[in-house]
PDB file of N, CA and C in Angstrom:
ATOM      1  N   UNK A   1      85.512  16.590 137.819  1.00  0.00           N
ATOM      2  CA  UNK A   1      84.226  17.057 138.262  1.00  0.00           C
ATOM      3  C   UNK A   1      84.344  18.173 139.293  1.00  0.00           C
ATOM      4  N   UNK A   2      85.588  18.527 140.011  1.00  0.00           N
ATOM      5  CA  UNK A   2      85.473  19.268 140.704  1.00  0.00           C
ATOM      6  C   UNK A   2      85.831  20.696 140.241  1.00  0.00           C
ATOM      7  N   UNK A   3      86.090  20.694 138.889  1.00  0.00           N
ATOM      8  CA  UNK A   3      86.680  22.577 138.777  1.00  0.00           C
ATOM      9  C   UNK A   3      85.600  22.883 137.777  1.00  0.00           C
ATOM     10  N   UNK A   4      85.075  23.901 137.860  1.00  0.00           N
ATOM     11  CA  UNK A   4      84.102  24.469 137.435  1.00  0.00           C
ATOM     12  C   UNK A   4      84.194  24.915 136.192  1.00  0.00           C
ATOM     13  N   UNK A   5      82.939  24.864 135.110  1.00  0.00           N
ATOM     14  CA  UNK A   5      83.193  25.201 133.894  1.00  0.00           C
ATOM     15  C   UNK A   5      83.144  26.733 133.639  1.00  0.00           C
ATOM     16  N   UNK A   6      83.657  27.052 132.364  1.00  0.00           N
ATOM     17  CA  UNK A   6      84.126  28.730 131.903  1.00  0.00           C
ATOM     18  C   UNK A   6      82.713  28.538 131.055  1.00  0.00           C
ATOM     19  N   UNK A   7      81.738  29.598 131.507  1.00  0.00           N
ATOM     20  CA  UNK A   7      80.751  29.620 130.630  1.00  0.00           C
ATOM     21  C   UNK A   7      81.238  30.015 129.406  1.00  0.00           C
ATOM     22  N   UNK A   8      80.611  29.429 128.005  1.00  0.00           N
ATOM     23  CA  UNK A   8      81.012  30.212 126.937  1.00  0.00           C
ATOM     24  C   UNK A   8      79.854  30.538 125.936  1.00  0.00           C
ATOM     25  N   UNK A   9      80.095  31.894 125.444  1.00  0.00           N
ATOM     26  CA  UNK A   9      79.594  32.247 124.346  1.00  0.00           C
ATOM     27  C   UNK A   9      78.585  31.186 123.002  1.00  0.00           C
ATOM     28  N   UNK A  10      77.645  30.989 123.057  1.00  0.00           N
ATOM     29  CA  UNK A  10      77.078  30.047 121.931  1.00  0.00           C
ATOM     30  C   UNK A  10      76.240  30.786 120.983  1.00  0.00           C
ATOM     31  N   UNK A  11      76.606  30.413 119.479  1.00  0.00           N
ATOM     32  CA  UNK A  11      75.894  31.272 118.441  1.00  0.00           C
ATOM     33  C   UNK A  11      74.877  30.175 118.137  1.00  0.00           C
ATOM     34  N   UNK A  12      73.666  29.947 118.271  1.00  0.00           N
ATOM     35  CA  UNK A  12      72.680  29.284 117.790  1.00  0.00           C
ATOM     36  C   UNK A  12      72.073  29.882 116.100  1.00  0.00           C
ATOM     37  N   UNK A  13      71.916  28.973 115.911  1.00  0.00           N
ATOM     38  CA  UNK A  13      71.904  29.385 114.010  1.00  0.00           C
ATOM     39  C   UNK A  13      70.278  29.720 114.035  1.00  0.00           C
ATOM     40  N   UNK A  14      69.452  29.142 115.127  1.00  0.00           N
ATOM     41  CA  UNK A  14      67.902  29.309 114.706  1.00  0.00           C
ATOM     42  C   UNK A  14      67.832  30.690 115.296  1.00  0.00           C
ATOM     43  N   UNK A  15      68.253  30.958 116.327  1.00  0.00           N
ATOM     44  CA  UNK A  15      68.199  32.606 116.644  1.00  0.00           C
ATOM     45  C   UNK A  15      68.617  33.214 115.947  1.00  0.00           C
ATOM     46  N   UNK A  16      70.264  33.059 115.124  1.00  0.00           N
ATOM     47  CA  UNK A  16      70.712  33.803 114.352  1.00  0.00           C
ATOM     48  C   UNK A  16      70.017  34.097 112.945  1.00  0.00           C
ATOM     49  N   UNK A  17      69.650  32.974 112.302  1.00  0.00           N
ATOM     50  CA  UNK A  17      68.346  33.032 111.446  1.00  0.00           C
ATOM     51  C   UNK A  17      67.439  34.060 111.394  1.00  0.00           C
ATOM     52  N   UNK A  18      66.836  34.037 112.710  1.00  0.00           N
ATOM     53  CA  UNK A  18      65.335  34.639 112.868  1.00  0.00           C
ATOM     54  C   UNK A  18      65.832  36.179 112.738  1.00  0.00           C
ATOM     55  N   UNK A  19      67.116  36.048 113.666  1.00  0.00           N
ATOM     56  CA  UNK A  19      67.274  37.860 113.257  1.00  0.00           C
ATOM     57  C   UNK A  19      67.124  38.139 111.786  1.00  0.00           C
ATOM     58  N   UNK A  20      66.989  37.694 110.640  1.00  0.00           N
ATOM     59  CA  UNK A  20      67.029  38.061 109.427  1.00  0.00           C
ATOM     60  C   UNK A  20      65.639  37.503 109.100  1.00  0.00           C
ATOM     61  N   UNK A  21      64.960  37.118 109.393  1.00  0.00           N
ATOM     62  CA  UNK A  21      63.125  36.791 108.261  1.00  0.00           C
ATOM     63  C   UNK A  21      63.456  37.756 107.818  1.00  0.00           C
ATOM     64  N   UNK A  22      63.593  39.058 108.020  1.00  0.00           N
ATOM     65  CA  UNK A  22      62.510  39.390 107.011  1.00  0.00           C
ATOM     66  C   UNK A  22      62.741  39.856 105.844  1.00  0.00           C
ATOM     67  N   UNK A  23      64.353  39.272 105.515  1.00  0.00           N
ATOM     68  CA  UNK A  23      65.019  38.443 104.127  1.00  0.00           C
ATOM     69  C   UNK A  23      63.996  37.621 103.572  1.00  0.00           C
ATOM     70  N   UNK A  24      62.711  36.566 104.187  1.00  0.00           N
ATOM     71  CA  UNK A  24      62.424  35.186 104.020  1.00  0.00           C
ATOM     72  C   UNK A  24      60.859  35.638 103.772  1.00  0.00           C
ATOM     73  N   UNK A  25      60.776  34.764 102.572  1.00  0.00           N
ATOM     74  CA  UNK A  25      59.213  34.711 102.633  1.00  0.00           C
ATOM     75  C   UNK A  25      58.412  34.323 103.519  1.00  0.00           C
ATOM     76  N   UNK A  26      57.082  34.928 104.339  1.00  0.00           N
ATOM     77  CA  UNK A  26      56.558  34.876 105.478  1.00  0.00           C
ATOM     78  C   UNK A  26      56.079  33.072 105.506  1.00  0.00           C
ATOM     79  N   UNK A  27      55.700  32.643 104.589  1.00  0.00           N
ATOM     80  CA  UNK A  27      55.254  30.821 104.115  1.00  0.00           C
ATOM     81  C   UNK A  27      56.780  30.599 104.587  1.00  0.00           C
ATOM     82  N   UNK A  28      58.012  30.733 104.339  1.00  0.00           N
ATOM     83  CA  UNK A  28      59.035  30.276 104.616  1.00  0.00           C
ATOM     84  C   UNK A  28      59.253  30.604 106.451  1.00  0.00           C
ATOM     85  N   UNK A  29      59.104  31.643 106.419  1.00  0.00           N
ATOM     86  CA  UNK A  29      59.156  31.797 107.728  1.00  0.00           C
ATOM     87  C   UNK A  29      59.037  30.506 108.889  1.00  0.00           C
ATOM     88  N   UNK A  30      57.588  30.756 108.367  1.00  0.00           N
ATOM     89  CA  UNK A  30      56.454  29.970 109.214  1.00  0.00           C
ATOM     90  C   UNK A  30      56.779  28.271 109.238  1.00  0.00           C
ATOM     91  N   UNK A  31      56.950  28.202 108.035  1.00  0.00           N
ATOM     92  CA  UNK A  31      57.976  26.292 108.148  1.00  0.00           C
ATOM     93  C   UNK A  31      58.901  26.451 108.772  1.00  0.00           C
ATOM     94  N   UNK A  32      59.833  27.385 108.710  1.00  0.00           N
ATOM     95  CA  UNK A  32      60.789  27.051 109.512  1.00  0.00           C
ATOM     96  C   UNK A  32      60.446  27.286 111.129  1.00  0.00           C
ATOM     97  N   UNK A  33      59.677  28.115 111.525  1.00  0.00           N
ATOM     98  CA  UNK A  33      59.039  27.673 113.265  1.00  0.00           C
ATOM     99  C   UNK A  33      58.394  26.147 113.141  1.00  0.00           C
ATOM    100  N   UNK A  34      57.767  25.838 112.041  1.00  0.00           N
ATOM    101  CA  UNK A  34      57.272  24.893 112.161  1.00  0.00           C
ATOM    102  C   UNK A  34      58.122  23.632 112.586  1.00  0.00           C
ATOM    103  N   UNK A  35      59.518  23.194 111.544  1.00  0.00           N
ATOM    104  CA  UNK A  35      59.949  22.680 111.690  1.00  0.00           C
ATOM    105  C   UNK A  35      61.022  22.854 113.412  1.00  0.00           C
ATOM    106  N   UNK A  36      61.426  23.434 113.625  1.00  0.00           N
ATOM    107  CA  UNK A  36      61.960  24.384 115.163  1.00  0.00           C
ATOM    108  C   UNK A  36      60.822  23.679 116.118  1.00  0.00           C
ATOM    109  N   UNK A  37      59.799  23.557 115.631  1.00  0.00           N
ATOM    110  CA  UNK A  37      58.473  23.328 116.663  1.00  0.00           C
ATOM    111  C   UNK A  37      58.224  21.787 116.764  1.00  0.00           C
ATOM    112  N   UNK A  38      58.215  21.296 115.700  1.00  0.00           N
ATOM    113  CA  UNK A  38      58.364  19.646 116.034  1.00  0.00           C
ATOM    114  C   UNK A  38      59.679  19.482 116.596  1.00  0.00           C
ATOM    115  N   UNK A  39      60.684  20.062 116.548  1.00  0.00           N
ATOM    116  CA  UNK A  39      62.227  19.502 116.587  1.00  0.00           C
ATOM    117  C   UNK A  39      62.000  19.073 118.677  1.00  0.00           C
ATOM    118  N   UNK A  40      61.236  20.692 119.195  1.00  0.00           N
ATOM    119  CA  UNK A  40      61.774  20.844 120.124  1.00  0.00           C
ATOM    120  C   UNK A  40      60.287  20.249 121.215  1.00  0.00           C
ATOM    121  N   UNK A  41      59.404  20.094 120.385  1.00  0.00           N
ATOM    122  CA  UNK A  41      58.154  19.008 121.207  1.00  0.00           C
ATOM    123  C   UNK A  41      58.531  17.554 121.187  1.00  0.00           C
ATOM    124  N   UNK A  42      59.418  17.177 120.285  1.00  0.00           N
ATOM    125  CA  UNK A  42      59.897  15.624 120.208  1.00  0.00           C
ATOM    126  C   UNK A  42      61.330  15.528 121.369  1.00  0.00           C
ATOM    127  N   UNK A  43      61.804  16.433 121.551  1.00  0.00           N
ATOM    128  CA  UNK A  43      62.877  16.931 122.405  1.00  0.00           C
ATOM    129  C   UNK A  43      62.420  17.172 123.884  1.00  0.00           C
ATOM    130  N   UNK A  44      61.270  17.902 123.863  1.00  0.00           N
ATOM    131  CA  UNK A  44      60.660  17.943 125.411  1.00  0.00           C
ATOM    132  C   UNK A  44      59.967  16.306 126.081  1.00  0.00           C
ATOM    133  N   UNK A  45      59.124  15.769 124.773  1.00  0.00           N
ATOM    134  CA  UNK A  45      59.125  14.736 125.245  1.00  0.00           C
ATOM    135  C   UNK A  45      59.632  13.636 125.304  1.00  0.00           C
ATOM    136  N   UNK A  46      60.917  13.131 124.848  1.00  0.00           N
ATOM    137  CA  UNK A  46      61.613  12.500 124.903  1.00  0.00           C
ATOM    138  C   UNK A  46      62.709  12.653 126.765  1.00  0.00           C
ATOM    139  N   UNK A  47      63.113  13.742 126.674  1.00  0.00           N
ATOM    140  CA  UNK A  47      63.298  14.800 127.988  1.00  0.00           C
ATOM    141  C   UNK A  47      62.280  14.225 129.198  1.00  0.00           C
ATOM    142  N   UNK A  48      61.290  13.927 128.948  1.00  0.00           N
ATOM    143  CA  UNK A  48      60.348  13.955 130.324  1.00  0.00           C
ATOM    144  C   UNK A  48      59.962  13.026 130.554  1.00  0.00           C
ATOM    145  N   UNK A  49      59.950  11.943 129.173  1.00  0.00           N
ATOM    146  CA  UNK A  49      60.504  10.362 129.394  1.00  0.00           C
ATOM    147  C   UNK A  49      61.590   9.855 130.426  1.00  0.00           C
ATOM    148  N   UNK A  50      62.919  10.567 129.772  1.00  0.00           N
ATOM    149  CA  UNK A  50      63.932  10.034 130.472  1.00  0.00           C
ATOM    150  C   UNK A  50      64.096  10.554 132.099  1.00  0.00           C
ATOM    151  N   UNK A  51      63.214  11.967 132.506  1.00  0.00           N
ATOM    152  CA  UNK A  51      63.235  11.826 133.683  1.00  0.00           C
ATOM    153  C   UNK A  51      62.572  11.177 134.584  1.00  0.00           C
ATOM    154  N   UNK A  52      61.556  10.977 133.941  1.00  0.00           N
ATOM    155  CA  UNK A  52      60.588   9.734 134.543  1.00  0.00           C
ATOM    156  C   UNK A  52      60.948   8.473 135.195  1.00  0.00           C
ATOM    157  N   UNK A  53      62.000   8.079 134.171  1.00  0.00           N
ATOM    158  CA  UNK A  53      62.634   6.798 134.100  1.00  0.00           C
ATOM    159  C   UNK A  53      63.875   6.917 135.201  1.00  0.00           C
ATOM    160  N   UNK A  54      64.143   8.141 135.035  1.00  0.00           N
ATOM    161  CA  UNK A  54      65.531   8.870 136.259  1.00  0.00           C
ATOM    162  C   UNK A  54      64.419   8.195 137.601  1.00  0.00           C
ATOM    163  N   UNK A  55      63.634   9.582 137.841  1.00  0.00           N
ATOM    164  CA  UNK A  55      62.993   9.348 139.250  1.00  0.00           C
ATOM    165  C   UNK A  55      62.437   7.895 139.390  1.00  0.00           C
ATOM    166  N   UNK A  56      61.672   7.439 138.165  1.00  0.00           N
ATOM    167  CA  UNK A  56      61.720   5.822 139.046  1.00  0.00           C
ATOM    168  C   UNK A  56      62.514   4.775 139.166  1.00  0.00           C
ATOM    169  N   UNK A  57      63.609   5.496 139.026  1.00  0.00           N
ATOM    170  CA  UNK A  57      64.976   4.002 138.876  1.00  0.00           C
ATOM    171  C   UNK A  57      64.775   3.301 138.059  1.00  0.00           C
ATOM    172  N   UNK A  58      64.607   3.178 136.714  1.00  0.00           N
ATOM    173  CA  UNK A  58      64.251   2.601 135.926  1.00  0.00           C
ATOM    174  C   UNK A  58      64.887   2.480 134.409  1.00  0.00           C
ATOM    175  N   UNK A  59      65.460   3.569 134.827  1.00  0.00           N
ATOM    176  CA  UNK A  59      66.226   4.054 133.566  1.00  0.00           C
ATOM    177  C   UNK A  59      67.551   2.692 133.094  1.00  0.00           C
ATOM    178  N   UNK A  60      67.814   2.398 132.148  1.00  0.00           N
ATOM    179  CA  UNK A  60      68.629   0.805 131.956  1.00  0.00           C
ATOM    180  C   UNK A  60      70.109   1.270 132.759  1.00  0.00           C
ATOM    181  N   UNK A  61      70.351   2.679 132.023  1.00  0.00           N
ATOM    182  CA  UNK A  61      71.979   2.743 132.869  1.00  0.00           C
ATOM    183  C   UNK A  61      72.218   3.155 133.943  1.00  0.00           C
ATOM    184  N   UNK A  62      71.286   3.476 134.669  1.00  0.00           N
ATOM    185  CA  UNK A  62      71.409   4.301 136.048  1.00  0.00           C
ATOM    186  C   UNK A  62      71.068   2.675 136.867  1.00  0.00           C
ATOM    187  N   UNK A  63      69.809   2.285 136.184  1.00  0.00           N
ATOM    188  CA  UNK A  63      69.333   0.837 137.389  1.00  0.00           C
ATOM    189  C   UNK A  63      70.675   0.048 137.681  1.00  0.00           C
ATOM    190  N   UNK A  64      71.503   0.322 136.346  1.00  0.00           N
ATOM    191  CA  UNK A  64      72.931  -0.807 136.090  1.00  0.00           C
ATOM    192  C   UNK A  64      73.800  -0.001 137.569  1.00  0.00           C
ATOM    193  N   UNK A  65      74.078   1.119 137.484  1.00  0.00           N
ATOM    194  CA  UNK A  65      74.628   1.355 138.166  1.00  0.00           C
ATOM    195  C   UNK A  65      74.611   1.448 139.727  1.00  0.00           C
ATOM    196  N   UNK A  66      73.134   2.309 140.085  1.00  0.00           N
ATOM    197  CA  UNK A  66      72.542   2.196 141.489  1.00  0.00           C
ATOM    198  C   UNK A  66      72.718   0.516 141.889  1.00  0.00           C
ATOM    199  N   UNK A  67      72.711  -0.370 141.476  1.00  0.00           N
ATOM    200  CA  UNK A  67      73.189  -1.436 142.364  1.00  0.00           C
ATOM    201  C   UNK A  67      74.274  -1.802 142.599  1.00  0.00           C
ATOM    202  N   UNK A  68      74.943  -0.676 142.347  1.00  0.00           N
ATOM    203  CA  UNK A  68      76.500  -0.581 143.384  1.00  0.00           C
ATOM    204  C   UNK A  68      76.875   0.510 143.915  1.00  0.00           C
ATOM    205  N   UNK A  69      75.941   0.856 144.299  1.00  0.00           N
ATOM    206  CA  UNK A  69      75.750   2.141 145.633  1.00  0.00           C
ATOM    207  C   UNK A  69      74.932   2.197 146.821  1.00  0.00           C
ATOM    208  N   UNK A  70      75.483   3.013 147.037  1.00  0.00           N
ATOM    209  CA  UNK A  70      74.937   2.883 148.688  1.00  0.00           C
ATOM    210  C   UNK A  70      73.576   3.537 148.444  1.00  0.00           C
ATOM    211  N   UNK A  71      72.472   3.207 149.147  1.00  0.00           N
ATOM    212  CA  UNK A  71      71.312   4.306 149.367  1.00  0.00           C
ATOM    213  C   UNK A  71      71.534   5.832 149.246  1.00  0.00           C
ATOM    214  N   UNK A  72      72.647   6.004 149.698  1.00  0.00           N
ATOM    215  CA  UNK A  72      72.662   7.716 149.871  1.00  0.00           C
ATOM    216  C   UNK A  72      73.472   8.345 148.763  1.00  0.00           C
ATOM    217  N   UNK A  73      74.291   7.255 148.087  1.00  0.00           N
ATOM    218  CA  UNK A  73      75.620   7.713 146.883  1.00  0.00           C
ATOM    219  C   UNK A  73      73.995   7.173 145.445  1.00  0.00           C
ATOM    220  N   UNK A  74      73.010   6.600 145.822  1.00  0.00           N
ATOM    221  CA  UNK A  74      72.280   6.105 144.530  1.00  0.00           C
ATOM    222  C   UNK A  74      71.247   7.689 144.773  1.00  0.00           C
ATOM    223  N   UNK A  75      70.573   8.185 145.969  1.00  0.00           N
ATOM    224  CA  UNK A  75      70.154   9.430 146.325  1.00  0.00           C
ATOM    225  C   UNK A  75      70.521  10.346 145.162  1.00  0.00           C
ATOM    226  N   UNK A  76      72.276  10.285 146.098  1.00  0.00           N
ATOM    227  CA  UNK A  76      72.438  11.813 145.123  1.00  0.00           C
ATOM    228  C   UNK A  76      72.927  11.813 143.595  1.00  0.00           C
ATOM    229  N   UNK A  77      73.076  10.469 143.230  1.00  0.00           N
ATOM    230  CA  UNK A  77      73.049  10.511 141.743  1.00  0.00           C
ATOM    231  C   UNK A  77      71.727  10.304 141.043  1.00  0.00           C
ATOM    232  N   UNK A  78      70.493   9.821 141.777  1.00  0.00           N
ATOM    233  CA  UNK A  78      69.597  10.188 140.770  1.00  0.00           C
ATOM    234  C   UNK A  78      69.089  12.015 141.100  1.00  0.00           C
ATOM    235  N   UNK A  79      69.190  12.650 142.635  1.00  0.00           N
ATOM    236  CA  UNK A  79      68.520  13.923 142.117  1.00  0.00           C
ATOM    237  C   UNK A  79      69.446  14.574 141.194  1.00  0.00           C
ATOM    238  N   UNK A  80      70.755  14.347 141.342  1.00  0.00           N
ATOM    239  CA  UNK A  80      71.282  15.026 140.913  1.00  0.00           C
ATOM    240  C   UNK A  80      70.883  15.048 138.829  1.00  0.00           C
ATOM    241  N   UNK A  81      71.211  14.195 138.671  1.00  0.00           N
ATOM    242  CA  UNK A  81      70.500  13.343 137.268  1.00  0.00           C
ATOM    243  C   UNK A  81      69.508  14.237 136.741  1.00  0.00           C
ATOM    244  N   UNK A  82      67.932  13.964 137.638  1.00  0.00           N
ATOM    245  CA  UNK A  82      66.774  14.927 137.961  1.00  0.00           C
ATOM    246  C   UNK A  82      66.882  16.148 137.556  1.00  0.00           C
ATOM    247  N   UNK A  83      68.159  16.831 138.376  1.00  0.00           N
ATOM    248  CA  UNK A  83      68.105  18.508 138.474  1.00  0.00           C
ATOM    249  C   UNK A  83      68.597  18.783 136.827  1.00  0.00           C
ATOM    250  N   UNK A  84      69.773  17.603 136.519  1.00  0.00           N
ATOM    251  CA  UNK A  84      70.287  18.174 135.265  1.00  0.00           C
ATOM    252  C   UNK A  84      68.504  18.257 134.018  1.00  0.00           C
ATOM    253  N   UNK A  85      68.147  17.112 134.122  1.00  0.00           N
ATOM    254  CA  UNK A  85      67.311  16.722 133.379  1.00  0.00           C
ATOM    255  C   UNK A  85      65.794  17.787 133.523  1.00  0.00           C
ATOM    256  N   UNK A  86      65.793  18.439 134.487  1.00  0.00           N
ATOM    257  CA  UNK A  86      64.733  19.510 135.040  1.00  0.00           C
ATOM    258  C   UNK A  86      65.404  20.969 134.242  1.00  0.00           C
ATOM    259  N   UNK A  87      66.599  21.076 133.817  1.00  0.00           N
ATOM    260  CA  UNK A  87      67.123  21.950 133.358  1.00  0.00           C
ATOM    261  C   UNK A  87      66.977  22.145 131.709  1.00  0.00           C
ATOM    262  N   UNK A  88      67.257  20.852 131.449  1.00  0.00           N
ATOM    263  CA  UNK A  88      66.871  20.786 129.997  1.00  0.00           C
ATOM    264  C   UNK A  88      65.601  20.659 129.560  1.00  0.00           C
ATOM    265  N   UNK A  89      65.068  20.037 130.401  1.00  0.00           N
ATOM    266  CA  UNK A  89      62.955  20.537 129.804  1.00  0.00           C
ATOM    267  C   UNK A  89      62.654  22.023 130.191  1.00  0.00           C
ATOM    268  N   UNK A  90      63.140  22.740 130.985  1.00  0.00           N
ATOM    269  CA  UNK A  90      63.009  24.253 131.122  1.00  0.00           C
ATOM    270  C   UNK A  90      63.682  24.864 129.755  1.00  0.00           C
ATOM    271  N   UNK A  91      64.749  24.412 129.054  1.00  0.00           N
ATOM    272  CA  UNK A  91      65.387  25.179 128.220  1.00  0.00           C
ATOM    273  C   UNK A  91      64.119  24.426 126.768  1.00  0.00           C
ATOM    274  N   UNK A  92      64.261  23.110 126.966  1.00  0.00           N
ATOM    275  CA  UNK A  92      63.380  22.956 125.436  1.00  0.00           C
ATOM    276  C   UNK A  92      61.361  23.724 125.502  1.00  0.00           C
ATOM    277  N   UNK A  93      60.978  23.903 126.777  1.00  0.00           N
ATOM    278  CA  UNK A  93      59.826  24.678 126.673  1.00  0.00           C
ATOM    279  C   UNK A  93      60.187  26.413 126.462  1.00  0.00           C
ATOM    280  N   UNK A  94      61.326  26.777 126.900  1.00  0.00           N
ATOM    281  CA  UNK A  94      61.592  28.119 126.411  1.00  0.00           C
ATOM    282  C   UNK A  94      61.646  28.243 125.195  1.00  0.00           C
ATOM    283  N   UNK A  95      61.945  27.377 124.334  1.00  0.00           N
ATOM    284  CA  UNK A  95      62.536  27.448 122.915  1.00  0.00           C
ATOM    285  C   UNK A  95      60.613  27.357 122.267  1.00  0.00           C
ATOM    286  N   UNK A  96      60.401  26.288 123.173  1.00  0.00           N
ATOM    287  CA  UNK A  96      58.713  26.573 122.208  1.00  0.00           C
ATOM    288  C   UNK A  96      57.427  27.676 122.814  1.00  0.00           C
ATOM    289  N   UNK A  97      58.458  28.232 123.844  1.00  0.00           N
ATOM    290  CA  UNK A  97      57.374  29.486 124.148  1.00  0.00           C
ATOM    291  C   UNK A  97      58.222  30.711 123.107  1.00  0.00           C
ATOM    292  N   UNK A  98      59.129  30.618 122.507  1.00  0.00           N
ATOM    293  CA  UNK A  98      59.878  31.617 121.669  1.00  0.00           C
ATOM    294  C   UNK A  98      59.447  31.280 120.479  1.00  0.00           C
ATOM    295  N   UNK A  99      59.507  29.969 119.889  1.00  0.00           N
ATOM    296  CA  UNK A  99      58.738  29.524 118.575  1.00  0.00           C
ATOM    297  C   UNK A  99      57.148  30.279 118.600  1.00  0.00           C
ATOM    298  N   UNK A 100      56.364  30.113 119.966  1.00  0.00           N
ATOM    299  CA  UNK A 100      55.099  30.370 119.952  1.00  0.00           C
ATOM    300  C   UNK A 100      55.097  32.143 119.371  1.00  0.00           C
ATOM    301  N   UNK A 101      55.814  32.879 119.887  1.00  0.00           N
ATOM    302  CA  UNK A 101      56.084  34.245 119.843  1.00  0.00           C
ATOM    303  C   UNK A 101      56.597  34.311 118.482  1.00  0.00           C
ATOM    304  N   UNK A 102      57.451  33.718 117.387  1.00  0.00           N
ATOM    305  CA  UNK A 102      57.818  33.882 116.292  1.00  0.00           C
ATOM    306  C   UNK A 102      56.077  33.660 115.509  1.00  0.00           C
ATOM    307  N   UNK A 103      55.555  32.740 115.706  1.00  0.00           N
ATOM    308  CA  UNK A 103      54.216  32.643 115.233  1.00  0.00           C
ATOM    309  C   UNK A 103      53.648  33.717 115.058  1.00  0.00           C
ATOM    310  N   UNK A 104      53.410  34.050 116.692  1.00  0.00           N
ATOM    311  CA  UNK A 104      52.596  35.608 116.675  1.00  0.00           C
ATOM    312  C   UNK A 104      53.115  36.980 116.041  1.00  0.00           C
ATOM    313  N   UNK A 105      54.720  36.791 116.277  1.00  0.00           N
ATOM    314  CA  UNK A 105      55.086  37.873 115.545  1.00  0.00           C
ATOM    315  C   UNK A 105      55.002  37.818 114.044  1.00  0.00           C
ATOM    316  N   UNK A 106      54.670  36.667 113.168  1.00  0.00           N
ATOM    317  CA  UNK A 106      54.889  36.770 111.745  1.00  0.00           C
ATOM    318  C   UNK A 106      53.102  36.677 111.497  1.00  0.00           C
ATOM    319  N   UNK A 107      52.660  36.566 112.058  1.00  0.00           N
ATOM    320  CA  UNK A 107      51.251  36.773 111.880  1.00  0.00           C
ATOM    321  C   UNK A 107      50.515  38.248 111.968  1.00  0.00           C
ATOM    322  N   UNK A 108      51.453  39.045 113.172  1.00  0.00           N
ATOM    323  CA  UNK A 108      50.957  40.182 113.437  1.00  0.00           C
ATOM    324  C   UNK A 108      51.201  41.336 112.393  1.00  0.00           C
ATOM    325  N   UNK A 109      52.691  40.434 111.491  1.00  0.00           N
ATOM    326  CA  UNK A 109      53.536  41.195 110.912  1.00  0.00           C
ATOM    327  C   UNK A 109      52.948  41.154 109.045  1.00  0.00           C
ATOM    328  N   UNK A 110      52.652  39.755 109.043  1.00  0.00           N
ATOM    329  CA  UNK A 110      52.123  39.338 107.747  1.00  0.00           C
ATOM    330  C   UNK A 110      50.900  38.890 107.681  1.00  0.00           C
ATOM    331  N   UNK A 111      49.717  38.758 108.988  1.00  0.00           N
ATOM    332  CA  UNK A 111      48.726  38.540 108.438  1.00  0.00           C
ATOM    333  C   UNK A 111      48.843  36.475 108.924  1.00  0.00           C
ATOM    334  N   UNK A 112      47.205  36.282 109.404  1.00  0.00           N
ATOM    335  CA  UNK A 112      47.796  34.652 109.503  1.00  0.00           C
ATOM    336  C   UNK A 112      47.001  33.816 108.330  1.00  0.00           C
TER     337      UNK A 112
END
């Protein structure tokens, strides 16, 4: 935990995808945000569940654990928990403010 990670390079296939629609029939298009769009609303809220459950100690494996810590070692493992978990609902609402923008762009492009 203490040496720091080498950021790396990630090819995501739904970005890589999108660079090409307009290979794809615009009906095809549009399912596929669609599907991208449930993936990542079942993902946000599932996400905001489990931080919920973070901040109220409640969560099954963290409760297991915080009762063998100190007040201040149970502290910084749930914000810490929190911050990770605050990171990943920022990344799954980016993905559906980018889905929202694929919408608009295939609408503007093809008509809705």
């Amino acid at each position: 935990m203490e040496s720091p990670l080498t950021p790396q390079r990630q090819r995501d296939p739904a970005y890589l995808k999108a660079a090409y629609f307009e290979f794809a029939d615009p009906a095809s298009v549009r399912e596929q945000l669609r599907q991208q769009e449930a993936y990542w609303q079942e993902q946000l809220s599932m996400l905001e569940g489990t931080r919920a459950a973070l901040v109220e100690r409640t969560h099954p494996t963290l409760a297991a654990r915080l009762s063998k810590l100190t007040e201040r070692e149970a502290e910084l493992a749930v914000r810490y928990k929190v911050y990770a978990y605050d990171g990943l609902i920022a990344r799954a609402r980016t993905e559906l403010a980018w889905i929202a923008d694929g919408f608009a762009l295939a609408d503007e492009l093809h008509g809705s």
